[in-house]
N, C-alpha and C. Protein backbone atom coordinates (compact mmCIF):
# COMPACT_ATOMS: atom_id res chain seq x y z
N UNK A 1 -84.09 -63.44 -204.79
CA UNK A 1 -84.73 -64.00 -203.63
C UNK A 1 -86.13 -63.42 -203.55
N UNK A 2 -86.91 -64.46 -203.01
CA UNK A 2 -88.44 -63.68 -202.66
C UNK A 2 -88.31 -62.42 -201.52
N UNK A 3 -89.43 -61.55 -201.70
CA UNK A 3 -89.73 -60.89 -201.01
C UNK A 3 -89.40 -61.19 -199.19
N UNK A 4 -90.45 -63.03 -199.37
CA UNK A 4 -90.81 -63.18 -198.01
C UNK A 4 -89.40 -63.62 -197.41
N UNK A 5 -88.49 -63.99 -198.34
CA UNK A 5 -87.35 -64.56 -197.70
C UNK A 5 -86.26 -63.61 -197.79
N UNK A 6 -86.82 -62.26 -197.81
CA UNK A 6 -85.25 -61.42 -197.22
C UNK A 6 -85.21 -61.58 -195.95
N UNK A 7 -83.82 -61.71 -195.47
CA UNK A 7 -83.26 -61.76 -194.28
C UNK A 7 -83.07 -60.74 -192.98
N UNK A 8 -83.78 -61.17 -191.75
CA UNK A 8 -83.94 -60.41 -190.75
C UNK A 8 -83.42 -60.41 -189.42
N UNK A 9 -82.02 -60.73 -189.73
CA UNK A 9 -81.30 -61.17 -188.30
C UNK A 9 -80.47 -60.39 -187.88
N UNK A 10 -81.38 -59.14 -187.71
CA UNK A 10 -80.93 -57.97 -186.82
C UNK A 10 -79.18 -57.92 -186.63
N UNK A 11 -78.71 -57.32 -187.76
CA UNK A 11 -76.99 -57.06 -188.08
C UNK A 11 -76.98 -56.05 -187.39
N UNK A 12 -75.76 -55.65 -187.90
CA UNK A 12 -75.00 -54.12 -187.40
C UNK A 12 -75.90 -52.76 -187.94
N UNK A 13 -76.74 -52.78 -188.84
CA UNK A 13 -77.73 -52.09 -189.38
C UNK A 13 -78.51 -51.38 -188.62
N UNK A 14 -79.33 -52.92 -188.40
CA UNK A 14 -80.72 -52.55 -186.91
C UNK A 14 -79.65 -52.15 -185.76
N UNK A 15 -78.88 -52.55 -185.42
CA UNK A 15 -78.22 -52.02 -183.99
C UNK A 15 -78.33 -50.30 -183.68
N UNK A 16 -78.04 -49.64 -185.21
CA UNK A 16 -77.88 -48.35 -185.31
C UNK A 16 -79.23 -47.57 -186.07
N UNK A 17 -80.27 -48.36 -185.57
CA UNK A 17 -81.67 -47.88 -185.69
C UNK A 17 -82.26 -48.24 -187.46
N UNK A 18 -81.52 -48.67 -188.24
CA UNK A 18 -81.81 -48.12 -189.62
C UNK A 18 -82.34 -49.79 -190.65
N UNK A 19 -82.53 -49.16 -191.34
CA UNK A 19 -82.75 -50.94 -192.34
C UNK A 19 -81.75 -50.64 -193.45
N UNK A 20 -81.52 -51.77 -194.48
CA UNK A 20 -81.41 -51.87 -195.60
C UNK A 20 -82.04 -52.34 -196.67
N UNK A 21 -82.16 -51.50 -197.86
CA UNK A 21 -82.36 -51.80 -199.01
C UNK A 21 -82.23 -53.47 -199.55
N UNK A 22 -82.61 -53.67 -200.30
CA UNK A 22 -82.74 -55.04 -200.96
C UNK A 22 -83.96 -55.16 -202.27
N UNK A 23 -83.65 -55.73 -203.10
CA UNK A 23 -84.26 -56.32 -204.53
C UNK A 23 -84.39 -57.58 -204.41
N UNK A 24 -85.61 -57.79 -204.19
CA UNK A 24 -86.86 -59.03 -204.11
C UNK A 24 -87.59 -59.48 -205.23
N UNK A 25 -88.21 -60.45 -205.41
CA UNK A 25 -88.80 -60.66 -205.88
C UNK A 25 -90.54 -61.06 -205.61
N UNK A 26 -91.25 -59.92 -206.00
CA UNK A 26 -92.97 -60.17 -205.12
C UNK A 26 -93.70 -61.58 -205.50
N UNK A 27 -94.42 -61.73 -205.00
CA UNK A 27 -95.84 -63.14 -205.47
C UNK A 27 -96.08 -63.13 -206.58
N UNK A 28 -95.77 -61.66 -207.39
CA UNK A 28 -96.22 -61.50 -209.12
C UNK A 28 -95.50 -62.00 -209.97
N UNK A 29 -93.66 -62.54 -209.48
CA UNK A 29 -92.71 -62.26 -210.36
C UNK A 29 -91.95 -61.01 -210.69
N UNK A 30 -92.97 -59.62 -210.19
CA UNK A 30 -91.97 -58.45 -210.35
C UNK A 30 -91.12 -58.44 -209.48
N UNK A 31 -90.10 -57.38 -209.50
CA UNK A 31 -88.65 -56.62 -208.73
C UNK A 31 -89.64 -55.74 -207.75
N UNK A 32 -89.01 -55.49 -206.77
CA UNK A 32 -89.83 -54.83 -205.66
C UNK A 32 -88.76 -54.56 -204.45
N UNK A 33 -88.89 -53.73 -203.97
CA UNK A 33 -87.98 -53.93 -202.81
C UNK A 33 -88.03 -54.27 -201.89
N UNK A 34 -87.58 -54.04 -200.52
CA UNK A 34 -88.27 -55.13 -199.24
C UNK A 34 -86.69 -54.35 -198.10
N UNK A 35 -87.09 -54.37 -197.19
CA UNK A 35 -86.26 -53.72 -196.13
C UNK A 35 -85.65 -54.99 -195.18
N UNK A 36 -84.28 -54.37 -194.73
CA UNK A 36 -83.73 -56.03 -194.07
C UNK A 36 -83.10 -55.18 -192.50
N UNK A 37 -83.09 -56.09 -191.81
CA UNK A 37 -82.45 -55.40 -190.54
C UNK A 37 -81.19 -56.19 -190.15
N UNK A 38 -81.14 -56.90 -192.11
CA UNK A 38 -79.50 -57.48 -191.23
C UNK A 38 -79.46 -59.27 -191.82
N UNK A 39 -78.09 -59.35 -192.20
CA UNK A 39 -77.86 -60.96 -192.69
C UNK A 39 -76.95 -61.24 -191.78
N UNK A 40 -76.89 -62.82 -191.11
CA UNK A 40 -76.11 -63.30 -190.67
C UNK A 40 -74.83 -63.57 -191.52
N UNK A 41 -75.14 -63.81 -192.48
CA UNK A 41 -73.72 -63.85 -193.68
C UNK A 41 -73.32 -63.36 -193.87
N UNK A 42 -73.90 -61.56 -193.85
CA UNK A 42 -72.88 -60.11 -194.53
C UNK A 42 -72.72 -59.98 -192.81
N UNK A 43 -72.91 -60.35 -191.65
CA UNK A 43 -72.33 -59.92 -190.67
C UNK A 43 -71.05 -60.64 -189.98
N UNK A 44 -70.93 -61.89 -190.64
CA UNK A 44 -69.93 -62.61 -190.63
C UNK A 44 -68.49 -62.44 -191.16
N UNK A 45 -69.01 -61.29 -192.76
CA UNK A 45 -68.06 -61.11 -193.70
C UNK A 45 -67.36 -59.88 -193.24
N UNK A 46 -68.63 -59.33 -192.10
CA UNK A 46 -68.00 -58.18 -191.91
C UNK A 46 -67.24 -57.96 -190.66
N UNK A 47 -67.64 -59.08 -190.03
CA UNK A 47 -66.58 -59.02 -188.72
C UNK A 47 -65.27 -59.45 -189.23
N UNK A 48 -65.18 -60.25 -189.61
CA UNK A 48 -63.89 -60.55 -190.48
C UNK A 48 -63.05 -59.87 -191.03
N UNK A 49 -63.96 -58.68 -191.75
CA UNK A 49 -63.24 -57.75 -192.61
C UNK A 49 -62.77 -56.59 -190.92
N UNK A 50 -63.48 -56.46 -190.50
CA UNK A 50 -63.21 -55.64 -189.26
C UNK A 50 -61.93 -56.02 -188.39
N UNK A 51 -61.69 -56.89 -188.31
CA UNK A 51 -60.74 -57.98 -187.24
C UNK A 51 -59.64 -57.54 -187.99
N UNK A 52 -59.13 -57.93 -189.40
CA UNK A 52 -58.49 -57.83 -190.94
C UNK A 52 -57.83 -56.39 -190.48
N UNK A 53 -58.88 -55.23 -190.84
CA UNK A 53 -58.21 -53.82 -190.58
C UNK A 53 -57.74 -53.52 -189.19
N UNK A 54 -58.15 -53.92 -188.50
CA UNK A 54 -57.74 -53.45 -186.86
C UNK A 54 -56.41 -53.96 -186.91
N UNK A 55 -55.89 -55.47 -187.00
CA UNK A 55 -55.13 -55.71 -187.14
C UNK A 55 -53.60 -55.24 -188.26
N UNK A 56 -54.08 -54.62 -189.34
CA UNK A 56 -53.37 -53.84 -189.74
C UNK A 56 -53.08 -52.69 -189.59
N UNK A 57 -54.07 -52.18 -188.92
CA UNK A 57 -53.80 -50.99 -187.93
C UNK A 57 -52.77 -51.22 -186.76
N UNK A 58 -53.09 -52.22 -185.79
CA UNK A 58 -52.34 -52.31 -184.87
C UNK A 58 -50.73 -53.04 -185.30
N UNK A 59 -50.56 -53.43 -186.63
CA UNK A 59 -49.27 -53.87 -187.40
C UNK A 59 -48.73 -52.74 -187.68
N UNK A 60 -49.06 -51.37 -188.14
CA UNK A 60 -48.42 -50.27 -188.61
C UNK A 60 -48.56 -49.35 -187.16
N UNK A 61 -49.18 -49.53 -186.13
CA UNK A 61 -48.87 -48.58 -184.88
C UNK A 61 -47.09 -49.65 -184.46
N UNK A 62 -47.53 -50.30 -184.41
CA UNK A 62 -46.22 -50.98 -183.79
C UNK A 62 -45.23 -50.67 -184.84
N UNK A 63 -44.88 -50.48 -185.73
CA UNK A 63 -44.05 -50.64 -187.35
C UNK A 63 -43.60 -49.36 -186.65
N UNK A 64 -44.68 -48.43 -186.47
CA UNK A 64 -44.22 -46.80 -186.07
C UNK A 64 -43.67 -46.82 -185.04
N UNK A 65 -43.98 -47.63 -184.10
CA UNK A 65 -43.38 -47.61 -182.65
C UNK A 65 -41.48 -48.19 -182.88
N UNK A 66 -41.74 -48.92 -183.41
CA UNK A 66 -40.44 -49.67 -183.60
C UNK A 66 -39.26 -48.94 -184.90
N UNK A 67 -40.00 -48.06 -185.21
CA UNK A 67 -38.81 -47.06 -186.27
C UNK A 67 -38.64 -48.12 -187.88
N UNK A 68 -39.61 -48.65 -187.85
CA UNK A 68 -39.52 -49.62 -189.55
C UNK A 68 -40.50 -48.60 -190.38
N UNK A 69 -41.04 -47.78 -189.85
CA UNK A 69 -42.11 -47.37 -191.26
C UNK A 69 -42.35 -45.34 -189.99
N UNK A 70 -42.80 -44.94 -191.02
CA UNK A 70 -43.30 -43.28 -190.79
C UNK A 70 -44.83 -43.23 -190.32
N UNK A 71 -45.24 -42.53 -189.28
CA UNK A 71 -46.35 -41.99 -189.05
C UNK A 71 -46.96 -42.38 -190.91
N UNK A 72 -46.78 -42.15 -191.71
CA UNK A 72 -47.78 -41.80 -192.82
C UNK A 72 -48.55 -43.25 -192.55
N UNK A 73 -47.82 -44.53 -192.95
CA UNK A 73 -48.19 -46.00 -192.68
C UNK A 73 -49.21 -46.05 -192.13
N UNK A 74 -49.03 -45.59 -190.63
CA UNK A 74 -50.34 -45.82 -189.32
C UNK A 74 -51.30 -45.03 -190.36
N UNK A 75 -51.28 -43.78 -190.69
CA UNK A 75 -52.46 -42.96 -190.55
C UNK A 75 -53.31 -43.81 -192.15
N UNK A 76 -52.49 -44.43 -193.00
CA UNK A 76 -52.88 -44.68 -194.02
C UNK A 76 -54.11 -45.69 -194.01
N UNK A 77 -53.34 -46.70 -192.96
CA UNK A 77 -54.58 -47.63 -192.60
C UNK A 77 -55.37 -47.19 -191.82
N UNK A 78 -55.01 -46.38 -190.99
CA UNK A 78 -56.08 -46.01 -190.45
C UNK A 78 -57.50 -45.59 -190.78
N UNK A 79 -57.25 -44.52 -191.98
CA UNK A 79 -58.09 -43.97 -193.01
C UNK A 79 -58.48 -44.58 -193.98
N UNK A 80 -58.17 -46.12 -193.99
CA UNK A 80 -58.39 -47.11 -194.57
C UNK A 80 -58.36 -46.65 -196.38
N UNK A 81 -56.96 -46.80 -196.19
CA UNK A 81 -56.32 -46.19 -197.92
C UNK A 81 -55.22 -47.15 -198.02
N UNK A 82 -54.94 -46.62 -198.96
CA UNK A 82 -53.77 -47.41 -199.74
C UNK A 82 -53.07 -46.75 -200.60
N UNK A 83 -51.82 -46.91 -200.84
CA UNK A 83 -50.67 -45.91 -201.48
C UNK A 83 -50.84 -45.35 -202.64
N UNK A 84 -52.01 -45.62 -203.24
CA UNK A 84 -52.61 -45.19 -204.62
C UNK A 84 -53.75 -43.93 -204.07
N UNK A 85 -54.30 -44.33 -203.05
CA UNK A 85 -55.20 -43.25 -202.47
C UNK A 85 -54.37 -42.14 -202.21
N UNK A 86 -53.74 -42.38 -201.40
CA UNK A 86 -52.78 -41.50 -200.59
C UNK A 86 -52.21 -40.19 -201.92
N UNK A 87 -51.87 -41.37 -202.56
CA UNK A 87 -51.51 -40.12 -204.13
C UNK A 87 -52.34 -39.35 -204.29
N UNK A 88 -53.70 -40.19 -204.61
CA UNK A 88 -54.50 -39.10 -205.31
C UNK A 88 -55.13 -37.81 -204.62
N UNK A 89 -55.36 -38.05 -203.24
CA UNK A 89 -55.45 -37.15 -202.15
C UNK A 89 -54.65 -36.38 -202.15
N UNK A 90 -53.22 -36.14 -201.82
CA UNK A 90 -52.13 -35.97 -201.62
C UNK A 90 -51.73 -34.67 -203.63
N UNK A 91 -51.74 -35.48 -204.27
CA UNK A 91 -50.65 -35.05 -205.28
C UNK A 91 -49.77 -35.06 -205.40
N UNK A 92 -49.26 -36.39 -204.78
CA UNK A 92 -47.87 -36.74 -204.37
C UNK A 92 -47.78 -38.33 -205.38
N UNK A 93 -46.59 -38.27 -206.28
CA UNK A 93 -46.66 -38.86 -206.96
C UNK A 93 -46.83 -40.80 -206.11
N UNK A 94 -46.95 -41.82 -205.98
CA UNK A 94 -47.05 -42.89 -205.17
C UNK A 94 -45.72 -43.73 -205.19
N UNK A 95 -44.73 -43.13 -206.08
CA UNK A 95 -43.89 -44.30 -205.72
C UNK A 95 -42.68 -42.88 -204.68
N UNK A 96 -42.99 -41.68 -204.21
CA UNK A 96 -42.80 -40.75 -203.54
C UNK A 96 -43.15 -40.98 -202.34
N UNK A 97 -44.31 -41.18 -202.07
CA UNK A 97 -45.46 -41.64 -200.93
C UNK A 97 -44.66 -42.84 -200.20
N UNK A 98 -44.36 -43.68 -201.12
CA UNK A 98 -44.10 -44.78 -200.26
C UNK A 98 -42.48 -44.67 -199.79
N UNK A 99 -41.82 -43.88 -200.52
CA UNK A 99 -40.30 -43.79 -200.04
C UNK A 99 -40.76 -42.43 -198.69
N UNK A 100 -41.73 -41.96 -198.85
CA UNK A 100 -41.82 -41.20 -197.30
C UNK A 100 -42.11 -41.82 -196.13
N UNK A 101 -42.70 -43.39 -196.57
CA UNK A 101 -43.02 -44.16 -195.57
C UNK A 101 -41.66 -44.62 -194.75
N UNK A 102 -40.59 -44.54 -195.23
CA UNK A 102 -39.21 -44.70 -194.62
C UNK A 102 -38.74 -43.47 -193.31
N UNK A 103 -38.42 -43.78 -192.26
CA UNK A 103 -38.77 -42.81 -191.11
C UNK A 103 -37.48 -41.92 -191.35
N UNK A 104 -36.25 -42.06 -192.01
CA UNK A 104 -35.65 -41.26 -191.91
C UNK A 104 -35.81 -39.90 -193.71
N UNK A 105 -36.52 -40.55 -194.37
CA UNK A 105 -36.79 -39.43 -195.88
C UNK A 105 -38.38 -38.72 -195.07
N UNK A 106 -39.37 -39.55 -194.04
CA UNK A 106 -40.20 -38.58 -193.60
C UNK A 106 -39.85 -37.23 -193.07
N UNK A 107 -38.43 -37.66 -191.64
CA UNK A 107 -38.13 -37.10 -191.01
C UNK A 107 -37.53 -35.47 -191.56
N UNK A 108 -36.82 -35.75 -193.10
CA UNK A 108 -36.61 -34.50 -194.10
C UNK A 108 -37.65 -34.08 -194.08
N UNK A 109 -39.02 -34.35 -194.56
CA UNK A 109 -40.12 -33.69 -195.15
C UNK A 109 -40.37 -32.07 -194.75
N UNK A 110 -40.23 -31.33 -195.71
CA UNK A 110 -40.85 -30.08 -195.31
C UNK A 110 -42.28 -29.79 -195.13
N UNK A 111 -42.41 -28.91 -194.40
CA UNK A 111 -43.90 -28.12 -193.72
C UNK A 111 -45.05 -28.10 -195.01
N UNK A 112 -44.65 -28.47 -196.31
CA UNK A 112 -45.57 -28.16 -197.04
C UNK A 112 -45.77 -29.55 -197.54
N UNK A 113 -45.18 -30.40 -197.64
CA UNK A 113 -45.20 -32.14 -197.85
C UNK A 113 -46.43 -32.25 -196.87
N UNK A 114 -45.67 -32.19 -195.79
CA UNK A 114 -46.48 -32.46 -194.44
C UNK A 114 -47.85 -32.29 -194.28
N UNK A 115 -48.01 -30.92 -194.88
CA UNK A 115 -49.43 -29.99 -194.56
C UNK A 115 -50.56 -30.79 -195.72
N UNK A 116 -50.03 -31.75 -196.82
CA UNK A 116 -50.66 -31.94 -197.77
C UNK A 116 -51.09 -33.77 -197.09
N UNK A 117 -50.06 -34.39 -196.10
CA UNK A 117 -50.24 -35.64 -195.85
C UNK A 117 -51.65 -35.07 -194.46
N UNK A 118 -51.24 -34.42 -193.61
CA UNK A 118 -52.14 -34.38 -192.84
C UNK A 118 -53.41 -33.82 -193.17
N UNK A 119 -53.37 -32.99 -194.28
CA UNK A 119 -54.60 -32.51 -194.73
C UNK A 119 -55.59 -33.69 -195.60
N UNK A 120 -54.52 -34.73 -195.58
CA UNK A 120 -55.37 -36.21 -196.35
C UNK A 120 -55.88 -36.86 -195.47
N UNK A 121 -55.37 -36.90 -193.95
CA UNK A 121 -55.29 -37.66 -193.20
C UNK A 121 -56.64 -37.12 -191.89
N UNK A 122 -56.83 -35.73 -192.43
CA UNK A 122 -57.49 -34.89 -191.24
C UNK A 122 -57.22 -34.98 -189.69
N UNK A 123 -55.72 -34.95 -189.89
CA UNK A 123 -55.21 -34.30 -188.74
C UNK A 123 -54.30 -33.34 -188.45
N UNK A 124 -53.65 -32.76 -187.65
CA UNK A 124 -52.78 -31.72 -188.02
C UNK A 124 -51.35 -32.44 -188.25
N UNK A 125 -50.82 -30.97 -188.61
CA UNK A 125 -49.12 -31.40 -188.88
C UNK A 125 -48.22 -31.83 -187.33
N UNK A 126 -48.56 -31.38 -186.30
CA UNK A 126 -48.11 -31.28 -185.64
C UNK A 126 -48.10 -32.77 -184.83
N UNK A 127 -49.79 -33.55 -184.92
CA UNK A 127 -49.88 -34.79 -185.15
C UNK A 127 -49.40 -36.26 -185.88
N UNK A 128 -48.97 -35.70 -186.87
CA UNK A 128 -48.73 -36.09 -187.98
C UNK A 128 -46.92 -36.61 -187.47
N UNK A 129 -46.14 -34.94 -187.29
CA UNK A 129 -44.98 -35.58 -186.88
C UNK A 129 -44.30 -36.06 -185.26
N UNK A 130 -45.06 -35.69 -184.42
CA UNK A 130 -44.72 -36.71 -183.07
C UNK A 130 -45.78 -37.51 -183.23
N UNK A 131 -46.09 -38.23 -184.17
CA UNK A 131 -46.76 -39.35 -183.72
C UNK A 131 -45.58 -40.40 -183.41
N UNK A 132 -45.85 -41.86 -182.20
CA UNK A 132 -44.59 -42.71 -182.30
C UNK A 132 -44.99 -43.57 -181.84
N UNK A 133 -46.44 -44.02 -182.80
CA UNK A 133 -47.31 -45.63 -182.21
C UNK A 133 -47.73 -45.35 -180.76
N UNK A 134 -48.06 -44.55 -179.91
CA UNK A 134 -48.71 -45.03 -178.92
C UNK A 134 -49.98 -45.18 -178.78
């Protein structure tokens, strides 16, 4: 895109004082950069994507509330991960991870399982196990 036609429709960017980066093209034909305060199109993609996670957030608070899935679930989306993350954070092998997501193999978990999920999660243990979706 040209220079003159990067896009300036003040996104979520400018809201929080700042610009973005972008690769233009100048009057010469060279690469150049050029500052944007925001696309209506990446703000579209991104409300979307926003709506997307909340909602899977508020699918795994209720999951927790209702005894189908473990505190780990909520906090996973929350932290916006996924059961492969969770491993690698963790050191917990992933097909482990996800059988902890079952509320009664969490409910076994010892103090040192625990200390390694909340330490992924940056919250405490104590958080971690009375949580119950509220």
């Amino acid at each position: 895109m040209k220079k003159s036609e990067v896009p300036q429709d003040n996104g979520r960017v400018f809201e929080k004082g700042s610009r973005e980066l972008y690769y233009a093209v100048d009057e010469n034909g060279e690469y150049t950069t050029a500052l944007s305060t925001g696309w209506d199109a990446k703000n579209v993609v991104q409300d979307h994507t926003m709506q997307e996670l909340q909602e899977r957030i508020d699918r795994a608070r209720a999951d927790v509330r209702d005894n189908k899935v473990s505190p780990i679930v909520y906090f996973m989306e929350l932290r916006r991960m996924d059961w492969q993350l969770v491993s690698d954070y963790t050191g917990i092998w992933k097909w482990r991870v996800k059988r902890h997501s079952k509320p009664a193999v969490f409910r076994r978990l010892n103090e040192r399982v625990l200390a390694k999920y909340a330490d992924t999660f940056e919250i405490t243990v104590d958080q971690l196990k009375n949580y119950r979706g509220d």
